[in-house]
N, C-alpha and C. Protein backbone atom coordinates (compact mmCIF):
# COMPACT_ATOMS: atom_id res chain seq x y z
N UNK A 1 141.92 29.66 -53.54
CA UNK A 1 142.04 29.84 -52.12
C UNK A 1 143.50 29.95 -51.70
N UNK A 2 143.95 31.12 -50.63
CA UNK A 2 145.11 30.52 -50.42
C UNK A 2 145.16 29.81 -49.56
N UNK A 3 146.19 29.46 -49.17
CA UNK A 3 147.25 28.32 -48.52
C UNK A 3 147.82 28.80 -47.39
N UNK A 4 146.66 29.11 -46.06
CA UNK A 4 147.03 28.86 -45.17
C UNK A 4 148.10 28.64 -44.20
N UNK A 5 149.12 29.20 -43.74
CA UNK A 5 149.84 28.07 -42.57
C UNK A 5 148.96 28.24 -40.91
N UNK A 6 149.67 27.15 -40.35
CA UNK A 6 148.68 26.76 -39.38
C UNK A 6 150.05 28.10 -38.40
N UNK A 7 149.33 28.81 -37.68
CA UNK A 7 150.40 29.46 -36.72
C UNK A 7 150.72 28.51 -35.44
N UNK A 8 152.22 28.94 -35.19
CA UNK A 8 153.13 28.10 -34.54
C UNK A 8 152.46 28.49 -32.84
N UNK A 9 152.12 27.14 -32.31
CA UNK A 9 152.08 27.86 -30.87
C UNK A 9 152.96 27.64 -29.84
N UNK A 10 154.12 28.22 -29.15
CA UNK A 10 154.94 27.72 -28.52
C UNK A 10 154.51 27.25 -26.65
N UNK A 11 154.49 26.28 -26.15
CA UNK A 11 154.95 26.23 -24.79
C UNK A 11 155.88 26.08 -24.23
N UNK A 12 156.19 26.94 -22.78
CA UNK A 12 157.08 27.25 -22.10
C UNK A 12 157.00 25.82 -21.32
N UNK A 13 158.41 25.27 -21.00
CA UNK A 13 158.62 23.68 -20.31
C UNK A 13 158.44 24.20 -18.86
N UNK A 14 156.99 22.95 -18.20
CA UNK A 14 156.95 23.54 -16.59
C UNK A 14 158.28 22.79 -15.57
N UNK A 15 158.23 22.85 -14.52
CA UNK A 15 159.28 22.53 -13.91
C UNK A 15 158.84 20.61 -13.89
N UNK A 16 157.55 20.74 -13.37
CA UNK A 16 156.87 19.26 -14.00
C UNK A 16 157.73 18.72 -14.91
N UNK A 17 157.12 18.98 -15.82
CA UNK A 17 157.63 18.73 -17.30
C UNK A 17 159.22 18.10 -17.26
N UNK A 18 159.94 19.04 -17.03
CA UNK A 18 161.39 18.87 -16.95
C UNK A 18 162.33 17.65 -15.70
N UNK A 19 160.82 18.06 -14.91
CA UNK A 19 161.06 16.46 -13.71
C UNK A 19 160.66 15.46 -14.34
N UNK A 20 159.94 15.31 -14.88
CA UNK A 20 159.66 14.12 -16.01
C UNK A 20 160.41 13.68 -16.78
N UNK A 21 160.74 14.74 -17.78
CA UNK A 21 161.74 14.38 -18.57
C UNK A 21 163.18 13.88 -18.00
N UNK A 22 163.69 14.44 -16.75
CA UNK A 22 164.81 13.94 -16.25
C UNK A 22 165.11 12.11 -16.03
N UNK A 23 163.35 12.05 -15.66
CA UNK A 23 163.01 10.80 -14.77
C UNK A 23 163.22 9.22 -16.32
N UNK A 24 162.25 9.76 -16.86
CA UNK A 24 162.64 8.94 -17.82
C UNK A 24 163.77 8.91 -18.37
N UNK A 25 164.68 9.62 -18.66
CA UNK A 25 165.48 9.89 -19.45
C UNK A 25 166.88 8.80 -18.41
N UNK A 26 166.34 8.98 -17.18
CA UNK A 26 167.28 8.05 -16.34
C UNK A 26 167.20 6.95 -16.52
N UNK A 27 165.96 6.73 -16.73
CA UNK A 27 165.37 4.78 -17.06
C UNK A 27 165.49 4.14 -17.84
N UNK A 28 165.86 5.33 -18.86
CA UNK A 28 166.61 4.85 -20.20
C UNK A 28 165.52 4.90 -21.30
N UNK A 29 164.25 5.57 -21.18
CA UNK A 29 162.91 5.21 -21.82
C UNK A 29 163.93 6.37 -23.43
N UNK A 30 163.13 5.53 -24.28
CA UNK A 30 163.40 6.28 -25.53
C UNK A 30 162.88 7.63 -25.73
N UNK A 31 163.35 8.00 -26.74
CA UNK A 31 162.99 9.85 -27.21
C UNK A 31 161.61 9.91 -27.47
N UNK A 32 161.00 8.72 -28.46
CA UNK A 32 159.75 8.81 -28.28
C UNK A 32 158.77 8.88 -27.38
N UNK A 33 159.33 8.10 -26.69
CA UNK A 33 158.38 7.61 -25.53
C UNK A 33 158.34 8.55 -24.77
N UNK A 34 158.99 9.18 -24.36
CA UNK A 34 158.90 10.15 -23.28
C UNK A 34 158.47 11.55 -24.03
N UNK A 35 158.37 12.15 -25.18
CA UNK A 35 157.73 13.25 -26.26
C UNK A 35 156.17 12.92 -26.58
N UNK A 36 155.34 11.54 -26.50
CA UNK A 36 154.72 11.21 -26.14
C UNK A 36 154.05 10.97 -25.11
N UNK A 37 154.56 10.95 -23.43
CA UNK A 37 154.10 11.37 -22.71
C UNK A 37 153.92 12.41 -22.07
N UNK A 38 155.04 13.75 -22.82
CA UNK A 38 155.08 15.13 -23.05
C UNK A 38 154.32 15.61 -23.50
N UNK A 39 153.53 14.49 -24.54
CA UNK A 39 152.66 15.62 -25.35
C UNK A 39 153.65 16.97 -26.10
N UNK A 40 154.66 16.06 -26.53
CA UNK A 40 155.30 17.36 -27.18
C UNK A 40 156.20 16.20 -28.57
N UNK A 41 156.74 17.12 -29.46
CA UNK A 41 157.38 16.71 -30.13
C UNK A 41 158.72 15.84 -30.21
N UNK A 42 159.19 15.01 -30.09
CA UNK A 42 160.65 14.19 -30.32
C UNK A 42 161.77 15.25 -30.76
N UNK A 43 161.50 16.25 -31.48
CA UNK A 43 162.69 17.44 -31.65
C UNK A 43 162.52 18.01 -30.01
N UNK A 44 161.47 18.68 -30.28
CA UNK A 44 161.55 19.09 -28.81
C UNK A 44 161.92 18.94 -27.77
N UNK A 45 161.79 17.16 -27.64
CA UNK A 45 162.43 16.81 -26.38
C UNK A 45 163.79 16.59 -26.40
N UNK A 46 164.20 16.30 -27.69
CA UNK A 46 166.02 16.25 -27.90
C UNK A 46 166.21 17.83 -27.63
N UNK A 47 165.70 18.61 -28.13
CA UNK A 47 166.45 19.64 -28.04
C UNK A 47 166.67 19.81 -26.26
N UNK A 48 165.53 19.99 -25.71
CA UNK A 48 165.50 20.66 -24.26
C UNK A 48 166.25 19.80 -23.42
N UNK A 49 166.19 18.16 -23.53
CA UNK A 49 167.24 17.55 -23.49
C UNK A 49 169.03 17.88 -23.31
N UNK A 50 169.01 17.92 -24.91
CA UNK A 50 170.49 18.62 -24.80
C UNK A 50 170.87 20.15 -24.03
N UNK A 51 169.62 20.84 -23.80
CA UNK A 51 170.11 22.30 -23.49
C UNK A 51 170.36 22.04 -22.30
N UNK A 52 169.90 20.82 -21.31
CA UNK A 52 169.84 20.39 -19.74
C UNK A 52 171.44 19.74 -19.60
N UNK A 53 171.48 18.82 -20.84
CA UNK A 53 172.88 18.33 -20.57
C UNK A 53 172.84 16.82 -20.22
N UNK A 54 171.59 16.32 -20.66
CA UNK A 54 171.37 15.04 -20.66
C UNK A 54 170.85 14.09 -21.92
N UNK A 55 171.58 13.07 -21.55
CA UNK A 55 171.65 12.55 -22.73
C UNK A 55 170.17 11.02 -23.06
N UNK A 56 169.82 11.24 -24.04
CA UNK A 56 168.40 10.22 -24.21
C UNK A 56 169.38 9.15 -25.29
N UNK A 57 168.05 7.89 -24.86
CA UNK A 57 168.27 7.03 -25.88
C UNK A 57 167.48 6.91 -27.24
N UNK A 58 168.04 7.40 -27.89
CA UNK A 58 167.52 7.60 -29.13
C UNK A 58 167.07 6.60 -30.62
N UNK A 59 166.90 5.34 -29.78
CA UNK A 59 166.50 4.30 -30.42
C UNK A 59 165.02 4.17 -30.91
């Protein structure tokens, strides 16, 4: 059989999303925690993070 990869599905960050992320990210909530209530990945949220110009706690 072959070996499969699973295809990549990307979502676009809603403005939601990015109000969220601001919000926690003020409160000091960790990278996890807030990629978890993203429903998105911990890279993900560092990355979009840094592209905003804000900085998470990464503990």
């Amino acid at each position: 059989m072959a070996n499969k990869k699973k295809a990549v599905v990307r979502r676009e960050w809603t403005a939601t999303e990015v109000h969220k992320l601001k919000g926690m990210a003020k409160k000091k909530a960790g990278v996890d925690k807030i990629a978890r209530a993203l429903k998105r990945t911990v890279a993900a949220t560092a990355v979009k993070a840094s592209s905003l110009g804000i900085s998470l706690d990464t503990r």
